[in-house]
C-alpha atoms as a PDB file:
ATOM      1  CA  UNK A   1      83.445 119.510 110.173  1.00  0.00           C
ATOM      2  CA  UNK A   2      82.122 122.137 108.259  1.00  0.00           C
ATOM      3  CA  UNK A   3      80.450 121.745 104.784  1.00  0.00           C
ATOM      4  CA  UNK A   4      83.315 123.359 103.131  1.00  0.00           C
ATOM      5  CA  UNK A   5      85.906 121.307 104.407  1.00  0.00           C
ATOM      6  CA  UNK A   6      87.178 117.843 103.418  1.00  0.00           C
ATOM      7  CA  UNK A   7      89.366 115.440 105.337  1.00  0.00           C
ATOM      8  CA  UNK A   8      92.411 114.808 103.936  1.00  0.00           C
ATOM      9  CA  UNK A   9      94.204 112.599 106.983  1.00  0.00           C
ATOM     10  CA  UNK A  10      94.895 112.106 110.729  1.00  0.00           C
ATOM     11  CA  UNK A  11      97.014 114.639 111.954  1.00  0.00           C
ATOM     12  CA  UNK A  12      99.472 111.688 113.509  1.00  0.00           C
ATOM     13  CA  UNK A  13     100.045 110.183 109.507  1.00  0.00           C
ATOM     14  CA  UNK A  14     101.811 113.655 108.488  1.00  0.00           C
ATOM     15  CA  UNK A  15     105.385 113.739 109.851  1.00  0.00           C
ATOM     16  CA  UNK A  16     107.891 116.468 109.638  1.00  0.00           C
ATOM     17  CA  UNK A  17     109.579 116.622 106.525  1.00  0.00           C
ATOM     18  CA  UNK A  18     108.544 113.136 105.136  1.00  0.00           C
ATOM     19  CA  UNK A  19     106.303 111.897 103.365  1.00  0.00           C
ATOM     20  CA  UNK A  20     103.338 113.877 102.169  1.00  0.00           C
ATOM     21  CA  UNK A  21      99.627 112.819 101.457  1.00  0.00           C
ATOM     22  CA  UNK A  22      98.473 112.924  98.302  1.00  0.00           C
ATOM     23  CA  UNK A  23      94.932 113.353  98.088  1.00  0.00           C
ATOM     24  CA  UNK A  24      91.922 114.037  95.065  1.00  0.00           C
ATOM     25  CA  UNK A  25      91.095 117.037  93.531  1.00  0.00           C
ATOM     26  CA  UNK A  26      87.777 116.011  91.469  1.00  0.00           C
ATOM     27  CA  UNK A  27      87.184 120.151  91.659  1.00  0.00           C
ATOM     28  CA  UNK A  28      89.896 121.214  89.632  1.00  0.00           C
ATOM     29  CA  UNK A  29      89.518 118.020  87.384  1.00  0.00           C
ATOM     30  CA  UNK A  30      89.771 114.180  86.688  1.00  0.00           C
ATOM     31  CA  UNK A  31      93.185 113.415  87.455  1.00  0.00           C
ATOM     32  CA  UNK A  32      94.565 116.447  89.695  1.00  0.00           C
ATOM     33  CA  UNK A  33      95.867 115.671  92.834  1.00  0.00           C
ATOM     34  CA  UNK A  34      96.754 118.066  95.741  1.00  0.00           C
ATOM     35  CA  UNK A  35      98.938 116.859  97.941  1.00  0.00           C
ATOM     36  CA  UNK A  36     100.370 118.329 102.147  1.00  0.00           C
ATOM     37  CA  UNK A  37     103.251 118.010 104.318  1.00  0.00           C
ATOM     38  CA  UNK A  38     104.376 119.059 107.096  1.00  0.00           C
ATOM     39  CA  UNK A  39     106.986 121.731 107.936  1.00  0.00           C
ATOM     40  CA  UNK A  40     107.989 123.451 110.963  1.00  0.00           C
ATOM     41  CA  UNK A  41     104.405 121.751 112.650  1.00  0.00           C
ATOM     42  CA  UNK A  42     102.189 123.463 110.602  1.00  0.00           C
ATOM     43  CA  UNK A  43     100.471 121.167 107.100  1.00  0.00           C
ATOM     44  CA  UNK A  44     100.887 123.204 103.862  1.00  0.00           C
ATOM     45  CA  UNK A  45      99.064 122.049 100.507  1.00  0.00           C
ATOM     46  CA  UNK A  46      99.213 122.322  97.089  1.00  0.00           C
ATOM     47  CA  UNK A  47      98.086 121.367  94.053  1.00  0.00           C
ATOM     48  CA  UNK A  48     100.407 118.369  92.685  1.00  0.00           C
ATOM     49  CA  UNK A  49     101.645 119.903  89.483  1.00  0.00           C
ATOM     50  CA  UNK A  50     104.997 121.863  88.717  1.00  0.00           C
ATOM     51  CA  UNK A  51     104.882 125.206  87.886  1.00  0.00           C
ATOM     52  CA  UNK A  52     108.172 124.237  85.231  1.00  0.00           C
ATOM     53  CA  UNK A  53     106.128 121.717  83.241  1.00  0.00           C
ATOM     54  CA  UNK A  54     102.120 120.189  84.449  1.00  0.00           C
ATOM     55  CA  UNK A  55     103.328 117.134  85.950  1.00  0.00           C
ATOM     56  CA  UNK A  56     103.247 115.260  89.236  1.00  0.00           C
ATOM     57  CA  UNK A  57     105.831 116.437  91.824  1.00  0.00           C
ATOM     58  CA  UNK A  58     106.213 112.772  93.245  1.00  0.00           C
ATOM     59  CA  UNK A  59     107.790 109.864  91.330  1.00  0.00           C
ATOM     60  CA  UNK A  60     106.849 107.969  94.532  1.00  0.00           C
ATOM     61  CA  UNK A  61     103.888 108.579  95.870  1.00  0.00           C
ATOM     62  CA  UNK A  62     103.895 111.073  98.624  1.00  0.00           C
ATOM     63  CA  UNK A  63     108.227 111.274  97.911  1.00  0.00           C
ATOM     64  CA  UNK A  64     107.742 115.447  98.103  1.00  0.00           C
ATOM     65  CA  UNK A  65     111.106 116.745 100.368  1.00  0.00           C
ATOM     66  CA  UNK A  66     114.578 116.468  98.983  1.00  0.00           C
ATOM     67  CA  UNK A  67     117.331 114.433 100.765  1.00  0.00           C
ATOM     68  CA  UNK A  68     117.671 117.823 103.204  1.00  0.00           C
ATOM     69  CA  UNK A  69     114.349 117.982 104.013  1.00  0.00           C
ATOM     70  CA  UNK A  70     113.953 121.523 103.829  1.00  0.00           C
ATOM     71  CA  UNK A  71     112.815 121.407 100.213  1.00  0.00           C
ATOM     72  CA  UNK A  72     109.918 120.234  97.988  1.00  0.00           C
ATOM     73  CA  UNK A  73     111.409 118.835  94.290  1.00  0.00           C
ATOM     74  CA  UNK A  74     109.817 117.929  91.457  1.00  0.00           C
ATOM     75  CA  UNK A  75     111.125 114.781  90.719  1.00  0.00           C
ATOM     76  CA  UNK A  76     111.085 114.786  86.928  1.00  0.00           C
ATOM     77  CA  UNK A  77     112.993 118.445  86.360  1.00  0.00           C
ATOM     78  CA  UNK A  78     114.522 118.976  89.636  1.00  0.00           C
ATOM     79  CA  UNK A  79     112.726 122.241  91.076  1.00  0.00           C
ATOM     80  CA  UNK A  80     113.378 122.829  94.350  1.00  0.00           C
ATOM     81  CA  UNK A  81     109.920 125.187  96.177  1.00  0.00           C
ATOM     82  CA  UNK A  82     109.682 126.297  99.714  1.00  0.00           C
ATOM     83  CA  UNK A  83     107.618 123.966 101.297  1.00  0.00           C
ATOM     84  CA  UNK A  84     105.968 126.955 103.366  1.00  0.00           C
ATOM     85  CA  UNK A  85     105.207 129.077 100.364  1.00  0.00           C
ATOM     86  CA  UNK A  86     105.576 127.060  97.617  1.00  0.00           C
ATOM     87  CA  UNK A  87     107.652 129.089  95.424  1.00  0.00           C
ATOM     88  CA  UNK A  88     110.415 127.790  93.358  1.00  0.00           C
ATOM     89  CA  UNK A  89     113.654 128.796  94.753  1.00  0.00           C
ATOM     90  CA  UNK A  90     116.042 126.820  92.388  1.00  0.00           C
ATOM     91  CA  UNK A  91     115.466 124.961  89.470  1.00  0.00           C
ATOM     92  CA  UNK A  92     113.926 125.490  85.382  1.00  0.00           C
ATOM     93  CA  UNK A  93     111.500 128.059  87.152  1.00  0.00           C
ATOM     94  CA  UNK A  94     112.937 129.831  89.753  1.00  0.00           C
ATOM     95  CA  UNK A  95     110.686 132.680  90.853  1.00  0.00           C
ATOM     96  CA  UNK A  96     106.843 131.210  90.006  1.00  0.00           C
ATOM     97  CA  UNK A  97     105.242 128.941  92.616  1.00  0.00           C
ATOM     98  CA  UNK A  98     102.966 125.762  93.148  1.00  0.00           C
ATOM     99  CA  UNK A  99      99.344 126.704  93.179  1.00  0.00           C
ATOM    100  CA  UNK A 100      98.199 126.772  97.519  1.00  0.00           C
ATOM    101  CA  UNK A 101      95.160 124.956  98.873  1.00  0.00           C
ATOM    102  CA  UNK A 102      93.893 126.112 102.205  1.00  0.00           C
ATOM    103  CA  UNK A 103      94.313 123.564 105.027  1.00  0.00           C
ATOM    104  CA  UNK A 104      93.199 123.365 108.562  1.00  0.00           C
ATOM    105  CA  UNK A 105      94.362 121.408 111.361  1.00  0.00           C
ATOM    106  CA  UNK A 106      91.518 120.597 114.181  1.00  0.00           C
ATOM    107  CA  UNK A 107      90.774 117.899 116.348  1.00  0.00           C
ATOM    108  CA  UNK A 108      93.499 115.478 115.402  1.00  0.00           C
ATOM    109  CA  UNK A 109      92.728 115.825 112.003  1.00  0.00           C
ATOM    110  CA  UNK A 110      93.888 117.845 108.838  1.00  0.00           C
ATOM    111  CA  UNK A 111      91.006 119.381 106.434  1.00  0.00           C
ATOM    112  CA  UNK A 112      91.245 120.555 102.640  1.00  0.00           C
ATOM    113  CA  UNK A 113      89.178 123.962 103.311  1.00  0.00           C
ATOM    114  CA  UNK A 114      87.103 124.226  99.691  1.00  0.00           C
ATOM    115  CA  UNK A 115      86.555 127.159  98.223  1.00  0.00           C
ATOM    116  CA  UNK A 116      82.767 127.937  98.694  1.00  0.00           C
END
């Protein structure tokens, strides 16, 4: 592991389309959270705050996809973002996006890359 990396999980505890991992984000302040799932095999994060209003995506913790699956909603306001890209694609604001963190998958594990 390299000094600019941080491990989030084991590969095996992020399943398709379920539930994500929420993880810390002391570097972008005392209570943000980041949190990754998994979509089409690859892990995509981002920071866990709507781009509608700043709050939590997850009423549950680590409750990110919609009943499809194919969707990450904010449970509070209902936006629905792409879970590859992150942008909104329905909801109170349509057209701006979740703010990305870099992640890497190696050696059965997945890795917050940090931003050096």
């Amino acid at each position: 592991m390299a000094d600019n990396q941080r491990l989030i999980c084991a590969s095996e505890a992020l399943q398709e389309k379920t539930r994500g991992i929420r993880f810390d984000l002391p570097e972008l302040g005392e209570r943000v959270s980041g949190f990754v799932v998994r979509y089409g095999g690859k892990p995509y994060a981002f920071v866990n705050q709507c781009a509608h209003v700043p709050v939590e995506l997850d009423w549950e913790e680590g409750d990110f996809f919609d009943l499809t699956g194919h969707y990450v909603i904010c449970a509070t306001h209902g936006a629905h973002y792409e879970p590859m890209t992150g942008r909104c694609v329905m909801g109170p604001c349509k057209g701006r996006s979740l703010q990305p963190l870099q992640v890497a998958e190696q050696d059965g594990n997945i890795y917050l890359i940090l931003e050096s």
